[in-house]
C-alpha atoms as a PDB file:
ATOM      1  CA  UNK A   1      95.872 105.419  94.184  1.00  0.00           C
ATOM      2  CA  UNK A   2      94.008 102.519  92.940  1.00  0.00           C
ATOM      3  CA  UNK A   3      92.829  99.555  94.629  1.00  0.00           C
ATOM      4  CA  UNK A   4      94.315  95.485  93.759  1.00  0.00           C
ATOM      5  CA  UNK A   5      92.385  93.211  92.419  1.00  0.00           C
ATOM      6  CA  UNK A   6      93.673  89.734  92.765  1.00  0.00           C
ATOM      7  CA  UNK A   7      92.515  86.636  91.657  1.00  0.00           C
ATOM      8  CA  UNK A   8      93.019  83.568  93.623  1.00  0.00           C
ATOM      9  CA  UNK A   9      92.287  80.425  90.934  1.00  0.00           C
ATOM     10  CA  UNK A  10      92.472  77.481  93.537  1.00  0.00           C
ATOM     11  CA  UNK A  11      90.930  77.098  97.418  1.00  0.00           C
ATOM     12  CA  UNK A  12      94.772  75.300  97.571  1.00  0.00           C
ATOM     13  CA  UNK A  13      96.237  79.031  96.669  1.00  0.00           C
ATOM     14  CA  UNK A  14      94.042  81.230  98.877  1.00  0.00           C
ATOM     15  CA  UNK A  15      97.051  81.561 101.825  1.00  0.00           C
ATOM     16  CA  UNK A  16      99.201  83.454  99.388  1.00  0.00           C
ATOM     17  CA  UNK A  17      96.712  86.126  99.585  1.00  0.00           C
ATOM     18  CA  UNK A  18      96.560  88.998 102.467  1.00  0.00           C
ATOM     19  CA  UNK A  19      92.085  88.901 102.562  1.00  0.00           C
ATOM     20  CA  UNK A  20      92.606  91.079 105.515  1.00  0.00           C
ATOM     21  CA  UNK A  21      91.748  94.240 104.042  1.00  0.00           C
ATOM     22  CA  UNK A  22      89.985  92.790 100.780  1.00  0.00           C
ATOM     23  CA  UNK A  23      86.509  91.828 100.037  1.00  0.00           C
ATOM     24  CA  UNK A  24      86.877  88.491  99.225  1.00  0.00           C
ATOM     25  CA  UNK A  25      84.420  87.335  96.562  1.00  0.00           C
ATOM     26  CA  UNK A  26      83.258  83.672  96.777  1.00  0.00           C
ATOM     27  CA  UNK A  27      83.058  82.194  92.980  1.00  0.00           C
ATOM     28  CA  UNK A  28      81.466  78.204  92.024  1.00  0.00           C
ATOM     29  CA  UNK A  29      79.573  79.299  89.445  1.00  0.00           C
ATOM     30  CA  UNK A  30      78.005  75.409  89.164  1.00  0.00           C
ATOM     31  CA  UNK A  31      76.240  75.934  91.056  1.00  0.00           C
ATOM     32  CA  UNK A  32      76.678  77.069  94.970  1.00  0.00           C
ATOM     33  CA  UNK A  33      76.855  80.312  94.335  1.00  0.00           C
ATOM     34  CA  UNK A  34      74.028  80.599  92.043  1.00  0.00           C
ATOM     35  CA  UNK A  35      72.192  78.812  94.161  1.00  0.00           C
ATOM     36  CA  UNK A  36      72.515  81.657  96.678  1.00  0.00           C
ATOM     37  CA  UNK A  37      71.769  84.401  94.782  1.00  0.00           C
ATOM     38  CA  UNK A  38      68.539  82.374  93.624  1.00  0.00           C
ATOM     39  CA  UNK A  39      67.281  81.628  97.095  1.00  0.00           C
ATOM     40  CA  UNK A  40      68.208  85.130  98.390  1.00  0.00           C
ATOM     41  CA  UNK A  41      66.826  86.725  95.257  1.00  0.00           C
ATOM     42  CA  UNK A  42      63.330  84.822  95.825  1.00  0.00           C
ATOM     43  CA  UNK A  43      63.279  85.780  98.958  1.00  0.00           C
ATOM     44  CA  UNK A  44      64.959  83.746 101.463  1.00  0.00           C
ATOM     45  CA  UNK A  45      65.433  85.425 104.660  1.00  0.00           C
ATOM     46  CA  UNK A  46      69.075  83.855 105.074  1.00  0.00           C
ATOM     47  CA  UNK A  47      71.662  81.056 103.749  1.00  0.00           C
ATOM     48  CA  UNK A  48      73.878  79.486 106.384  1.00  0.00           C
ATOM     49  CA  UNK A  49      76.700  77.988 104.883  1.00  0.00           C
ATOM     50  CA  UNK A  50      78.537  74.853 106.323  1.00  0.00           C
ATOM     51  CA  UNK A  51      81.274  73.040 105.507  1.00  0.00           C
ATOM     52  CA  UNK A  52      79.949  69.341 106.718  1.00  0.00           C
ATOM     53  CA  UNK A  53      76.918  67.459 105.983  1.00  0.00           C
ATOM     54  CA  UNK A  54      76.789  66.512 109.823  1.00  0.00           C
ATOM     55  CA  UNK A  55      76.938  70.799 110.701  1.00  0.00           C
ATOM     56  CA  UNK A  56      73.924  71.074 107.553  1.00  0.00           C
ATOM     57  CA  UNK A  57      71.500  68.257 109.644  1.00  0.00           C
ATOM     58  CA  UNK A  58      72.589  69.645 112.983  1.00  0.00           C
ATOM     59  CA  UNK A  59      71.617  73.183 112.045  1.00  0.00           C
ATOM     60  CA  UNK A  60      68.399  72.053 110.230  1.00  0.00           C
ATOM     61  CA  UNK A  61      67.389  70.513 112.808  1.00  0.00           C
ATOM     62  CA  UNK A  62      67.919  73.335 115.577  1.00  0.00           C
ATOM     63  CA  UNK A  63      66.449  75.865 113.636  1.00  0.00           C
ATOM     64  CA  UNK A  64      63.985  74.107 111.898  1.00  0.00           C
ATOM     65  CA  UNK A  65      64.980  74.953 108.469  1.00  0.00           C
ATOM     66  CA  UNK A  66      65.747  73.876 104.649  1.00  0.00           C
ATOM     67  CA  UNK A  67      68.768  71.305 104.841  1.00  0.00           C
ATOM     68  CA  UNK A  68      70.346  71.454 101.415  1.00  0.00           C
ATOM     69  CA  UNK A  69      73.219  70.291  99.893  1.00  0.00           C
ATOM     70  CA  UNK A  70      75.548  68.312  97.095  1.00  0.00           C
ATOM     71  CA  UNK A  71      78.899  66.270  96.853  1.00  0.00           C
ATOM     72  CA  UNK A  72      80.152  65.497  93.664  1.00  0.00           C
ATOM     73  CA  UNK A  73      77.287  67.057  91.941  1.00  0.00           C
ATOM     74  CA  UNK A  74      74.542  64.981  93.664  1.00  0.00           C
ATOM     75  CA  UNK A  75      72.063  65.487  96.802  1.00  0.00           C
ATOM     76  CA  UNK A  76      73.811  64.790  99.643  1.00  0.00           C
ATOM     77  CA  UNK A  77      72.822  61.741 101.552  1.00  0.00           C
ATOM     78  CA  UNK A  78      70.473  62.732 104.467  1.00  0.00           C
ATOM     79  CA  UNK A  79      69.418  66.259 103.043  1.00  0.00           C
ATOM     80  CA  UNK A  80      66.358  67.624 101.582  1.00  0.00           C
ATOM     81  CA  UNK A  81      66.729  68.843  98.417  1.00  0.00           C
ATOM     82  CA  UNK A  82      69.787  70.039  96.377  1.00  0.00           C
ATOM     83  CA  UNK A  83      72.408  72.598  94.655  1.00  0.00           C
ATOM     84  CA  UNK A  84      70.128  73.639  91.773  1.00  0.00           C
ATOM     85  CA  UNK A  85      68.679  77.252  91.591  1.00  0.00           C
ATOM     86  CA  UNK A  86      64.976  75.986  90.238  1.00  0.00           C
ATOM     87  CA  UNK A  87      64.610  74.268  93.306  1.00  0.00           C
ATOM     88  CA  UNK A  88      64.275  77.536  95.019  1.00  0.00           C
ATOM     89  CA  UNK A  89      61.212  79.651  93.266  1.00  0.00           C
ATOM     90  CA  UNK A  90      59.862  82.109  95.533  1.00  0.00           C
ATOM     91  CA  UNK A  91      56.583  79.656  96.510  1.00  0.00           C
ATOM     92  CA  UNK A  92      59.003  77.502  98.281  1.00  0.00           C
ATOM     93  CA  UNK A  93      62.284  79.974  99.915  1.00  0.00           C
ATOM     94  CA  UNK A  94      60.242  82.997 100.590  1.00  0.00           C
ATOM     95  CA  UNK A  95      60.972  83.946 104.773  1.00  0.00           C
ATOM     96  CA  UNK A  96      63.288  80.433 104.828  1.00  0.00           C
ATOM     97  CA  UNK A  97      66.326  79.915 106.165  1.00  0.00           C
ATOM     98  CA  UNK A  98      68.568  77.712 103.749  1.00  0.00           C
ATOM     99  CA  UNK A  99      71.125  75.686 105.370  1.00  0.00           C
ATOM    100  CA  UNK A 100      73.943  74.820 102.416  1.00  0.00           C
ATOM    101  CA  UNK A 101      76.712  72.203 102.029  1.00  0.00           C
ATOM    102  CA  UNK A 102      78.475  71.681  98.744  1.00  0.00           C
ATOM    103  CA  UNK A 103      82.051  70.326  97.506  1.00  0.00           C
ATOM    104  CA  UNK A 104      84.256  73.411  97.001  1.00  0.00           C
ATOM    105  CA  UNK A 105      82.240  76.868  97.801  1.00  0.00           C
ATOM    106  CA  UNK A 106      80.990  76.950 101.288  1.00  0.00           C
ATOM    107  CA  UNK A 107      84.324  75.039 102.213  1.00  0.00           C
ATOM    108  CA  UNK A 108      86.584  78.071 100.502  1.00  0.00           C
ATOM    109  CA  UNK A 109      83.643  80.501 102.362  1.00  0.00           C
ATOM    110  CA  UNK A 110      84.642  79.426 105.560  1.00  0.00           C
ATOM    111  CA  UNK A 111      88.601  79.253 104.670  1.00  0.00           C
ATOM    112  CA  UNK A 112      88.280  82.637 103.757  1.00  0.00           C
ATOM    113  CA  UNK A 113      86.493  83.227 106.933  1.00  0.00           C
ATOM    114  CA  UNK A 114      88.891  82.145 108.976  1.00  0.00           C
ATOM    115  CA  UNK A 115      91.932  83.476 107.185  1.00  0.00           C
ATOM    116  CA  UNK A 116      91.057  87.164 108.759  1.00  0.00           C
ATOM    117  CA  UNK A 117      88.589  88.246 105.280  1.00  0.00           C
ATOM    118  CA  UNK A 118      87.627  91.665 105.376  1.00  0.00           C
ATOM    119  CA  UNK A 119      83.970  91.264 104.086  1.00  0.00           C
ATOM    120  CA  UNK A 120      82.952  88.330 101.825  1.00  0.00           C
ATOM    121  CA  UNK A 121      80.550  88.323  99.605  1.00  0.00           C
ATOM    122  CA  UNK A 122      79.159  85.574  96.921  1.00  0.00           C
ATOM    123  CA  UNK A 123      79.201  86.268  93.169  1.00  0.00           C
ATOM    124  CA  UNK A 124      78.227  84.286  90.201  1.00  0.00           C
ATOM    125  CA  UNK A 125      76.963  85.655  86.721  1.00  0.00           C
ATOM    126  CA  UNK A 126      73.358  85.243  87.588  1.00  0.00           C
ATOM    127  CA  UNK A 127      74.206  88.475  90.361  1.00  0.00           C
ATOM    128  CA  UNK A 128      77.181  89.615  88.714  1.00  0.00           C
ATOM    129  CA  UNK A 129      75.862  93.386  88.153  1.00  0.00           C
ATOM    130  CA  UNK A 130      75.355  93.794  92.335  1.00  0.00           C
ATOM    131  CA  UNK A 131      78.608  91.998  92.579  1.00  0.00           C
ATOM    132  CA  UNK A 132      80.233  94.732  90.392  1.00  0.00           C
ATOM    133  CA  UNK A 133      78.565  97.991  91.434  1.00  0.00           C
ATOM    134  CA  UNK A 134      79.072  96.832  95.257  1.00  0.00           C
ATOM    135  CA  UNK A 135      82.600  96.538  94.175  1.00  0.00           C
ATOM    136  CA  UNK A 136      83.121  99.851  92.704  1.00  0.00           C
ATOM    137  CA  UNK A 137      81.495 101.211  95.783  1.00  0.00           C
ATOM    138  CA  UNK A 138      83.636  99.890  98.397  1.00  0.00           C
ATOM    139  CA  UNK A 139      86.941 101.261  96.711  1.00  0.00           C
ATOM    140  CA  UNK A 140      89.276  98.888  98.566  1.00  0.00           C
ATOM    141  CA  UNK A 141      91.041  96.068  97.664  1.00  0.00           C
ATOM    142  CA  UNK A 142      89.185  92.929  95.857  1.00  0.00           C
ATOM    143  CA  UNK A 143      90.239  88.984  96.201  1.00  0.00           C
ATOM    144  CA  UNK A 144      88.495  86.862  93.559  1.00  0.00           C
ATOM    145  CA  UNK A 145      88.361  83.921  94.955  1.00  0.00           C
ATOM    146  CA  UNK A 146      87.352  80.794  93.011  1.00  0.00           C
ATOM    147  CA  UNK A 147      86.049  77.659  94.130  1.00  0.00           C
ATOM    148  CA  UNK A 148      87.292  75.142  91.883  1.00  0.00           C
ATOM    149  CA  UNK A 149      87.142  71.773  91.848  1.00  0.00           C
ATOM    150  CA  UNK A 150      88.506  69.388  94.979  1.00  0.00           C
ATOM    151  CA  UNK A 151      91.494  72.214  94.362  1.00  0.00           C
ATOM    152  CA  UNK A 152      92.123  71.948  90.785  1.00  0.00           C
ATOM    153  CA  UNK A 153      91.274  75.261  88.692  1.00  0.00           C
ATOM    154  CA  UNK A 154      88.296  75.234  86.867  1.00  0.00           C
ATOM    155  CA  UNK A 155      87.087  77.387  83.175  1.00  0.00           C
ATOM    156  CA  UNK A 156      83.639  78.563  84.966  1.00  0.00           C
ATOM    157  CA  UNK A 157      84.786  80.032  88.056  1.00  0.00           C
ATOM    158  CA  UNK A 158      88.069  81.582  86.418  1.00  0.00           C
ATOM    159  CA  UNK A 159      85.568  83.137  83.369  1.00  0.00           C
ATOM    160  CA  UNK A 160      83.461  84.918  85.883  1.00  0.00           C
ATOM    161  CA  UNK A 161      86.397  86.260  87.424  1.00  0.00           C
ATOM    162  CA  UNK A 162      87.786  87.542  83.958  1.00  0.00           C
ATOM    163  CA  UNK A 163      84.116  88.872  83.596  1.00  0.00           C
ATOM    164  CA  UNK A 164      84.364  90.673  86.719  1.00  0.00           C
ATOM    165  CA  UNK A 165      87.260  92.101  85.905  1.00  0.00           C
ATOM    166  CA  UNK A 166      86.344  93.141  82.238  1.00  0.00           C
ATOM    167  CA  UNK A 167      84.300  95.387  83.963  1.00  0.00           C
ATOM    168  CA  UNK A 168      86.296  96.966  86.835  1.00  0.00           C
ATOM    169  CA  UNK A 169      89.577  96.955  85.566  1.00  0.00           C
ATOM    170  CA  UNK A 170      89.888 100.726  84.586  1.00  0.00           C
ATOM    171  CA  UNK A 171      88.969 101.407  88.354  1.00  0.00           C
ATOM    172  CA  UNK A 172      91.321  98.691  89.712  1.00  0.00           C
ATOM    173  CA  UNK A 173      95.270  97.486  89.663  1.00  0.00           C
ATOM    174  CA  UNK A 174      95.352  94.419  87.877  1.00  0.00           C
ATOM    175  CA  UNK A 175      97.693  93.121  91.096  1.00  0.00           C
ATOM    176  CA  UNK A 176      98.551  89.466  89.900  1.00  0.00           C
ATOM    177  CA  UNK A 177      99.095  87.760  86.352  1.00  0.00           C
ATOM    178  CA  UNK A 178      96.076  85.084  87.552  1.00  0.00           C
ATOM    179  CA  UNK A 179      93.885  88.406  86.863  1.00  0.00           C
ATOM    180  CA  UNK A 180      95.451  89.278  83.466  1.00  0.00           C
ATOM    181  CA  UNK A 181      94.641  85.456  82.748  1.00  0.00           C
ATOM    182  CA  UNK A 182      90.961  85.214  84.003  1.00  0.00           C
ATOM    183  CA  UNK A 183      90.254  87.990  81.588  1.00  0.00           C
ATOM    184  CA  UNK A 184      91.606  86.541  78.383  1.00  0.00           C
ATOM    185  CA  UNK A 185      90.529  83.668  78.972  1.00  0.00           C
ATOM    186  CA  UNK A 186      86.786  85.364  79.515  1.00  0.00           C
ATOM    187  CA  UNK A 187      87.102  87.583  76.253  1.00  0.00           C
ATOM    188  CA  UNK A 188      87.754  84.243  74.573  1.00  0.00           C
ATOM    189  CA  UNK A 189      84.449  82.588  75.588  1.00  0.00           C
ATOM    190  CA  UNK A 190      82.319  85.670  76.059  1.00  0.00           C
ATOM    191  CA  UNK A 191      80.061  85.291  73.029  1.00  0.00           C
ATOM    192  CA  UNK A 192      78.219  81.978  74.370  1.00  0.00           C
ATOM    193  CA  UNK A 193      79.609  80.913  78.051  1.00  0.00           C
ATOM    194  CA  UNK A 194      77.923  77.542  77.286  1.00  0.00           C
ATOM    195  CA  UNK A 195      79.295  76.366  73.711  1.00  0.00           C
ATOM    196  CA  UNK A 196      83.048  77.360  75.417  1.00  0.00           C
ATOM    197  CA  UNK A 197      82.525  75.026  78.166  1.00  0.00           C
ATOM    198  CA  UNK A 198      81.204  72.530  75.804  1.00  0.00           C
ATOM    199  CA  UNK A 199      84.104  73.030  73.510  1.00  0.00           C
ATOM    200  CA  UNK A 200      86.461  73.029  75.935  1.00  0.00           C
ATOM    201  CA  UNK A 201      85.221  69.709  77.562  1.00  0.00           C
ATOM    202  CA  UNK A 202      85.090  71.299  80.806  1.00  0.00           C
ATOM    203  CA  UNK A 203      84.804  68.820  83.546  1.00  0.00           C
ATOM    204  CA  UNK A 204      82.133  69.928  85.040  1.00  0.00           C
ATOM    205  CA  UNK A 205      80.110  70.980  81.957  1.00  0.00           C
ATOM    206  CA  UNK A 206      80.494  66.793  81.995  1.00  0.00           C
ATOM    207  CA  UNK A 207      79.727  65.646  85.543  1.00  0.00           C
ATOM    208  CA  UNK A 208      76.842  67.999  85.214  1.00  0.00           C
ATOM    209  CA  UNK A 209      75.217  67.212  81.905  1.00  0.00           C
ATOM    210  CA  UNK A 210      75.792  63.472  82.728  1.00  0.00           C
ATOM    211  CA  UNK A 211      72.648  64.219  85.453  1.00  0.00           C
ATOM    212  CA  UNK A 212      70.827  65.915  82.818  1.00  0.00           C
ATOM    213  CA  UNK A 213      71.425  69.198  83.970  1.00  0.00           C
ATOM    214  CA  UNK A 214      71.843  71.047  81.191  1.00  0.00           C
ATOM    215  CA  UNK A 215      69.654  73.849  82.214  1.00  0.00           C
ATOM    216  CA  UNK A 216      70.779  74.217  85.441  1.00  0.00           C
ATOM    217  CA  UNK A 217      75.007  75.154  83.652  1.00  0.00           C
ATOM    218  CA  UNK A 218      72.824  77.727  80.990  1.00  0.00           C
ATOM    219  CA  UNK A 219      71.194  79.300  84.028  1.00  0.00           C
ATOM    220  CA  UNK A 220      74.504  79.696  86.095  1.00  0.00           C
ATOM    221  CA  UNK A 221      76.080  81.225  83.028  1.00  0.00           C
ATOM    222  CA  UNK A 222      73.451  83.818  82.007  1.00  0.00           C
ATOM    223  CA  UNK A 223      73.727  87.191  83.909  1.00  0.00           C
ATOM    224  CA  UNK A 224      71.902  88.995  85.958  1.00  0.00           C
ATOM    225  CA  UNK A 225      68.926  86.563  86.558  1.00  0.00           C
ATOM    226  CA  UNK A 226      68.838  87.234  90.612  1.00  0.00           C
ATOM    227  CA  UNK A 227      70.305  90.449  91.074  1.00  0.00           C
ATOM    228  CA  UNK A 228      70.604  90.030  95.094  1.00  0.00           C
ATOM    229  CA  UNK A 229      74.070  90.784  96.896  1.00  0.00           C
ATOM    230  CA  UNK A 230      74.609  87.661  99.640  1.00  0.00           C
ATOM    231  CA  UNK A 231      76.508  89.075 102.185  1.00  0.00           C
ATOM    232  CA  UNK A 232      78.371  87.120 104.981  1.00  0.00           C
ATOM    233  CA  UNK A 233      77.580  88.464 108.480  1.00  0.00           C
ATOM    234  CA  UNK A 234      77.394  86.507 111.940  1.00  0.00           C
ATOM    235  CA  UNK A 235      77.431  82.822 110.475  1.00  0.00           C
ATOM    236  CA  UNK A 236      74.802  83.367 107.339  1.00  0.00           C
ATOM    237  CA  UNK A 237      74.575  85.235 103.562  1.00  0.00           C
ATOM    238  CA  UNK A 238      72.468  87.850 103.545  1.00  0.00           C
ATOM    239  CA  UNK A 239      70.660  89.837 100.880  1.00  0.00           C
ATOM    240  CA  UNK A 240      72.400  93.410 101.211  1.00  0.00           C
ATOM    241  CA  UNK A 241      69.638  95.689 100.174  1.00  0.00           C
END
């Protein structure tokens, strides 16, 4: 018997969904979890993710590390640096410990956390290979979970879903019509992520481009550019070798 595969579009939906004996798979495409598997992928020896920019300083400060961290797509007031990927090369990460705040996906981490999650992982396209072939390994049941926005779906975090499941679905039960969905939506828009988003006046294609981060959205829609696999164990994201 197969697996289910469910696919949880909203942070406001995720108690409908028994993450109990699922892998719950943390999705913000722009840009959290990109971020992650950029800092882990370079070579960061950890990401703690908090839900608070008071938790981010507090932690920083007790462990002497990288305080990072956005709201509304901007640095957060009284952290270091920010939510992009190319702020993390390898010169800079290597053997640090990144302590991360952002709007919607450490906030649905920790939900997920606390609602009893199996494992959780972090996927975005950038690591989407790992994300699949770790998948396919476990053999048990999968909850996409996507970030969103402040609650309200989003195109990028559903279209990584419906890439995910592009992939697994002949190894999988499609449990939930949010998963038949995802995927149509992601054949739709496959050919060029970024033009879709663009076409589609996505709202966060907007609130990003209106900082001039242009880059950062083609980055965090291009696969497999840090194949790491951030795992969540005792409080931080690991890099599951």
């Amino acid at each position: 018997m197969k697996p289910s595969l469910y696919t949880c579009l909203s942070p406001a939906l995720l108690h409908l969904y028994d993450v109990s004996n699922s892998v719950v798979v943390i999705i913000d495409v722009l840009r959290a979890t990109s971020t992650i598997a950029t800092a882990l992928n370079n070579g960061a020896s950890a990401v703690i993710p908090v839900d608070s920019v008071v938790e981010c300083i507090r932690i920083g400060k007790e462990l002497n590390s990288i305080t990072a961290g956005e709201r509304d797509g901007q640095v957060a007031e009284g952290l270091q640096y920010g939510n992009s990927p190319f702020e993390y090369p390898q010169s800079f990460i290597g053997g640090q410990t990144l302590v991360l705040t952002t709007t919607n996906g450490t906030k649905l981490l920790h939900m997920a956390h606390k609602n009893g999650a199996k494992q959780i992982i972090t996927g975005s396209f950038p690591n989407i290979s790992r994300v699949c072939d770790y998948l396919l390994a476990q053999n048990t049941n999968v909850v996409l979970a996507c970030a969103a926005w402040k609650d309200k779906v989003n195109i990028e975090d559903t279209l990584f879903a419906g890439a995910v499941i592009s992939r697994l679905k002949s190894h999988f039960e499609l449990a939930c019509d949010a998963s038949q969905m995802a995927e149509s939506l992601y054949h739709t828009a496959q050919n060029d992520l970024y033009e879709f988003m663009k076409e589609r006046n996505a709202t966060h294609y907007h609130r990003l481009t209106k900082y001039h981060l242009e880059k950062d959205i083609r980055y965090c829609l291009t696969n497999d550019g840090a194949p790491s696999l951030p795992f969540y164990s005792e409080g931080r994201l690991i890099n599951l070798s």
